[in-house]
N, C-alpha and C. Protein backbone atom coordinates (compact mmCIF):
# COMPACT_ATOMS: atom_id res chain seq x y z
N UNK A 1 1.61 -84.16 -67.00
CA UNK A 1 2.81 -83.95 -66.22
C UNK A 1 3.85 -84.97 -66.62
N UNK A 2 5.15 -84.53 -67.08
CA UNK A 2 5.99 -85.29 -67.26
C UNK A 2 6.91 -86.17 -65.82
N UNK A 3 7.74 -87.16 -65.92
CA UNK A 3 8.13 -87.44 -64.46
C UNK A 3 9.68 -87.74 -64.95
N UNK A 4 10.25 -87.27 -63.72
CA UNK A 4 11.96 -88.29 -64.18
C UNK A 4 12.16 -88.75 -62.58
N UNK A 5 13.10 -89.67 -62.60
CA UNK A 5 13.59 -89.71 -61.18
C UNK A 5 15.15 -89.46 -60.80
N UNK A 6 15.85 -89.31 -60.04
CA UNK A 6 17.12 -89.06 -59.84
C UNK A 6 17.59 -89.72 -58.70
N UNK A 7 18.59 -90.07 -58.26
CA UNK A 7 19.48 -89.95 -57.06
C UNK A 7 20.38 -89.71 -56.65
N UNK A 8 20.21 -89.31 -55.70
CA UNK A 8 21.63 -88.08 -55.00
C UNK A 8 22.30 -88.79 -54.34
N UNK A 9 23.49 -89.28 -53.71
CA UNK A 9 24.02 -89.67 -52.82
C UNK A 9 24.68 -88.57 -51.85
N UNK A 10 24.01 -88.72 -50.84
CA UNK A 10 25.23 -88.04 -49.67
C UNK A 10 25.90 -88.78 -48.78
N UNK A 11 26.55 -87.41 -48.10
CA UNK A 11 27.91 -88.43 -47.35
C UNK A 11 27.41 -89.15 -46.29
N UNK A 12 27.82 -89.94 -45.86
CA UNK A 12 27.49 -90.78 -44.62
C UNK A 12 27.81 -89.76 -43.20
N UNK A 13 28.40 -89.11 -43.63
CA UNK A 13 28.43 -88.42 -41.51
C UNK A 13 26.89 -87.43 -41.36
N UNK A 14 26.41 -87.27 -42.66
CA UNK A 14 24.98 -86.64 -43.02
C UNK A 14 23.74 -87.31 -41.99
N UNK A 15 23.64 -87.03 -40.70
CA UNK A 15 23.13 -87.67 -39.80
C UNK A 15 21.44 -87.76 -40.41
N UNK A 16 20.80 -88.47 -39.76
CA UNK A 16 18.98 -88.88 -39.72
C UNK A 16 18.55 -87.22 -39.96
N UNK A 17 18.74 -86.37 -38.87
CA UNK A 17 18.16 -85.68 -38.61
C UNK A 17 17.99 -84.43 -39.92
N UNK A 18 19.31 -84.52 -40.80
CA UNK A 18 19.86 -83.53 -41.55
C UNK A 18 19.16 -84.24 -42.79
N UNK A 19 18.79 -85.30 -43.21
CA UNK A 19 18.56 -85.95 -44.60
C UNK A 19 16.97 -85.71 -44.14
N UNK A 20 16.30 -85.85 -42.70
CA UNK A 20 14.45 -85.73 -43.05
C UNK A 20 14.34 -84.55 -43.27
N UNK A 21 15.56 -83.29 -42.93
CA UNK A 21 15.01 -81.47 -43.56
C UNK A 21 15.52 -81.96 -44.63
N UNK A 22 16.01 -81.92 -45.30
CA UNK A 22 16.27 -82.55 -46.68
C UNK A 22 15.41 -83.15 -47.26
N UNK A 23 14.58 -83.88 -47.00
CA UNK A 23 13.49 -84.28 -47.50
C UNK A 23 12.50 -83.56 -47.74
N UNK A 24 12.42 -82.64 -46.68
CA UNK A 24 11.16 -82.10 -46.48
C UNK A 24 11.09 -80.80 -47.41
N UNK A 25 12.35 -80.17 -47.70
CA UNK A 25 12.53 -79.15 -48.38
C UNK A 25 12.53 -79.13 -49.67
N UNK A 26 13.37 -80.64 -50.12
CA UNK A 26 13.03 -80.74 -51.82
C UNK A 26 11.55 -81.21 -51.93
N UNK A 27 10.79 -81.29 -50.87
CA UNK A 27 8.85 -81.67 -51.43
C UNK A 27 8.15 -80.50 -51.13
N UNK A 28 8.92 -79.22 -50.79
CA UNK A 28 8.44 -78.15 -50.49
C UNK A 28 8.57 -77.26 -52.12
N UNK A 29 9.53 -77.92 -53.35
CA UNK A 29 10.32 -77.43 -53.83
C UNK A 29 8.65 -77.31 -55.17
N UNK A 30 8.73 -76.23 -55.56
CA UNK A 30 7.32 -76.79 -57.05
C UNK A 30 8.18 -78.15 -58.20
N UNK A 31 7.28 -78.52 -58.00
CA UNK A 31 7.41 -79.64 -59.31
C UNK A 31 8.30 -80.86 -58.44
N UNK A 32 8.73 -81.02 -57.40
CA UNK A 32 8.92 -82.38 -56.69
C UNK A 32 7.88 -83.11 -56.38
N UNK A 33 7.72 -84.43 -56.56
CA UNK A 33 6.30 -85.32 -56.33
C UNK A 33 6.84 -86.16 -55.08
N UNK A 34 7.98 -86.53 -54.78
CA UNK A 34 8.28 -87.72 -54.42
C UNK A 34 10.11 -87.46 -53.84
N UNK A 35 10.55 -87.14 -52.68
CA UNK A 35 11.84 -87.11 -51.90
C UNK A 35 12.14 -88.02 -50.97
N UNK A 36 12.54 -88.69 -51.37
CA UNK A 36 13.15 -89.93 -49.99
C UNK A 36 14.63 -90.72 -49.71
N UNK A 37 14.77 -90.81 -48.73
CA UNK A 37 15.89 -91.63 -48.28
C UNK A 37 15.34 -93.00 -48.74
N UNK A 38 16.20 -94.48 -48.91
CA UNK A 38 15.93 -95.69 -48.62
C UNK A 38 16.54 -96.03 -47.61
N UNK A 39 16.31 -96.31 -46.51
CA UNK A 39 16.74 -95.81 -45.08
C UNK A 39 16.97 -97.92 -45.12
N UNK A 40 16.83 -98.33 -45.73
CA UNK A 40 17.39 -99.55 -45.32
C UNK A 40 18.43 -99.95 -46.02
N UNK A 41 18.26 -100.71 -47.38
CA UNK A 41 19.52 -100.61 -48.05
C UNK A 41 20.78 -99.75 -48.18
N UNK A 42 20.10 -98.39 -48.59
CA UNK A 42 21.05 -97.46 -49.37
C UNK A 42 20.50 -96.14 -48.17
N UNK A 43 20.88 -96.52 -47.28
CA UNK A 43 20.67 -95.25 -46.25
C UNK A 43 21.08 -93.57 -46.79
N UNK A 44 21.66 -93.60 -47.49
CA UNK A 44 22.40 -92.38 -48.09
C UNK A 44 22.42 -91.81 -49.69
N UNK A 45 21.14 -92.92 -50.05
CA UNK A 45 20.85 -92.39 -51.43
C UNK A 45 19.65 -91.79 -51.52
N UNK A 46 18.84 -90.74 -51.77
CA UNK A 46 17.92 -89.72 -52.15
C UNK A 46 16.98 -90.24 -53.14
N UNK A 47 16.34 -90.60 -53.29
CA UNK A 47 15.23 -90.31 -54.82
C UNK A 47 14.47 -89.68 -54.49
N UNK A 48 14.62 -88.84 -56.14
CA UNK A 48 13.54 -87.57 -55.96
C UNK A 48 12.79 -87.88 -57.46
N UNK A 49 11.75 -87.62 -57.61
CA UNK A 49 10.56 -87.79 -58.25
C UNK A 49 10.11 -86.33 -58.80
N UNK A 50 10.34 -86.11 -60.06
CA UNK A 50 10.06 -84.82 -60.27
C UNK A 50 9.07 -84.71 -61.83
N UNK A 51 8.83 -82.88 -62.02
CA UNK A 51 8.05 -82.64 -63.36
C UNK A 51 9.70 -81.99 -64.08
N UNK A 52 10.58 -82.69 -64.86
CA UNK A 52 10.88 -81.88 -65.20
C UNK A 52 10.93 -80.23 -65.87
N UNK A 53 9.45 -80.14 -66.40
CA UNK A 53 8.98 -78.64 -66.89
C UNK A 53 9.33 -78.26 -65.94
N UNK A 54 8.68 -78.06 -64.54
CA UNK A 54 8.99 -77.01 -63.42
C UNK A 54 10.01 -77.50 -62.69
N UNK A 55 11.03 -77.58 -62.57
CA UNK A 55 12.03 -77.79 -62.21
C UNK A 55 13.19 -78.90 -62.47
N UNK A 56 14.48 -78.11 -62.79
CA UNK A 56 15.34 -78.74 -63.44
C UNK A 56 16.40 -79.89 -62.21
N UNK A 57 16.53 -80.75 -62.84
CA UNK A 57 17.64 -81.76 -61.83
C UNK A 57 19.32 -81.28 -60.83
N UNK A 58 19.40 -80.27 -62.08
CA UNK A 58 20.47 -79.55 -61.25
C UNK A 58 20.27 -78.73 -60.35
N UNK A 59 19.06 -78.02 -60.45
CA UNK A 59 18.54 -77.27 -59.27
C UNK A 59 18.42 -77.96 -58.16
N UNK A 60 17.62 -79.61 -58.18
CA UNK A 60 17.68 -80.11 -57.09
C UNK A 60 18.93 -80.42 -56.56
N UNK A 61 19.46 -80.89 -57.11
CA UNK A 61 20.93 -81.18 -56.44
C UNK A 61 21.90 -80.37 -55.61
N UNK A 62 21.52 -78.60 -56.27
CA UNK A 62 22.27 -77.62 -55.41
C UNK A 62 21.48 -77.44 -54.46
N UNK A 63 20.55 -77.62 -54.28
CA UNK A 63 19.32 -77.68 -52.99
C UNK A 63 19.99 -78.71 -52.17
N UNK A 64 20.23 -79.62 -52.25
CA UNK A 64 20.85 -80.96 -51.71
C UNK A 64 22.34 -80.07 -51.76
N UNK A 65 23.55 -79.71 -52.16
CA UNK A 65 24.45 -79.12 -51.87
C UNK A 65 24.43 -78.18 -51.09
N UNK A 66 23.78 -77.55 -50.73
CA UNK A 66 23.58 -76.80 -49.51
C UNK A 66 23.83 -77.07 -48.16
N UNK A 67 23.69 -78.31 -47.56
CA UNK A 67 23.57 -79.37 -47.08
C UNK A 67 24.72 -80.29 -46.73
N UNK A 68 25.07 -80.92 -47.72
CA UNK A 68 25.92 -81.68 -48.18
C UNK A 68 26.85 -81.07 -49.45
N UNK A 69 27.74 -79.98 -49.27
CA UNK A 69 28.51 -79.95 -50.60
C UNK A 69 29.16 -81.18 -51.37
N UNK A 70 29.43 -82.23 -51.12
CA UNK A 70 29.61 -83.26 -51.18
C UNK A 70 28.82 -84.06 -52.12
N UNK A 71 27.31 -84.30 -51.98
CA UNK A 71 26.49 -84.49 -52.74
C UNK A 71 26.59 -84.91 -54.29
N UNK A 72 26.49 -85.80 -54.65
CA UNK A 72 26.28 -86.00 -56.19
C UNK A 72 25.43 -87.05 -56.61
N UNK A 73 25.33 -86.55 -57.67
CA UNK A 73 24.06 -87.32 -58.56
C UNK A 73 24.70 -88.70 -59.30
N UNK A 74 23.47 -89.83 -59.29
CA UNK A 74 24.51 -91.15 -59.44
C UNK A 74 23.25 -91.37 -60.36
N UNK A 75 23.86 -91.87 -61.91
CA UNK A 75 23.23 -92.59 -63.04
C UNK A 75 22.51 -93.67 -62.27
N UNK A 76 21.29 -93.60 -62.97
CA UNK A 76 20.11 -94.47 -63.15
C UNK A 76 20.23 -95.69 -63.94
């Protein structure tokens, strides 16, 4: 299995409640290993942990745009 990681930033009015379905949905997603907030530092940044074979980065992100149109992906 190959791995990459990413992070998304969303907006800050993106309450608690709206980022843990968010979570829960990109680990529902095939080929996500790993979806999380850093709920201390970077309250509003995403890492997601993936296979790239089964699923591509932009896919996650419009998954996360759904959500948050707002949403974007921030270099590693």
């Amino acid at each position: 299995m190959n791995t990459a990681d990413m992070m998304i930033h969303v907006q800050p009015s993106l309450d608690i409640q709206a980022r843990a379905v968010l979570e829960k949905q990109l680990l529902g997603r095939v080929g996500v290993d790993c979806a999380e907030f850093n709920h201390s530092p970077h309250p509003f940044a995403l890492m997601v942990k993936y296979d790239p074979d089964e699923v591509e980065g932009m896919e996650l992100l419009q998954m996360v745009r759904r959500t948050d149109p707002a949403a974007f992906m921030v270099g590693l």
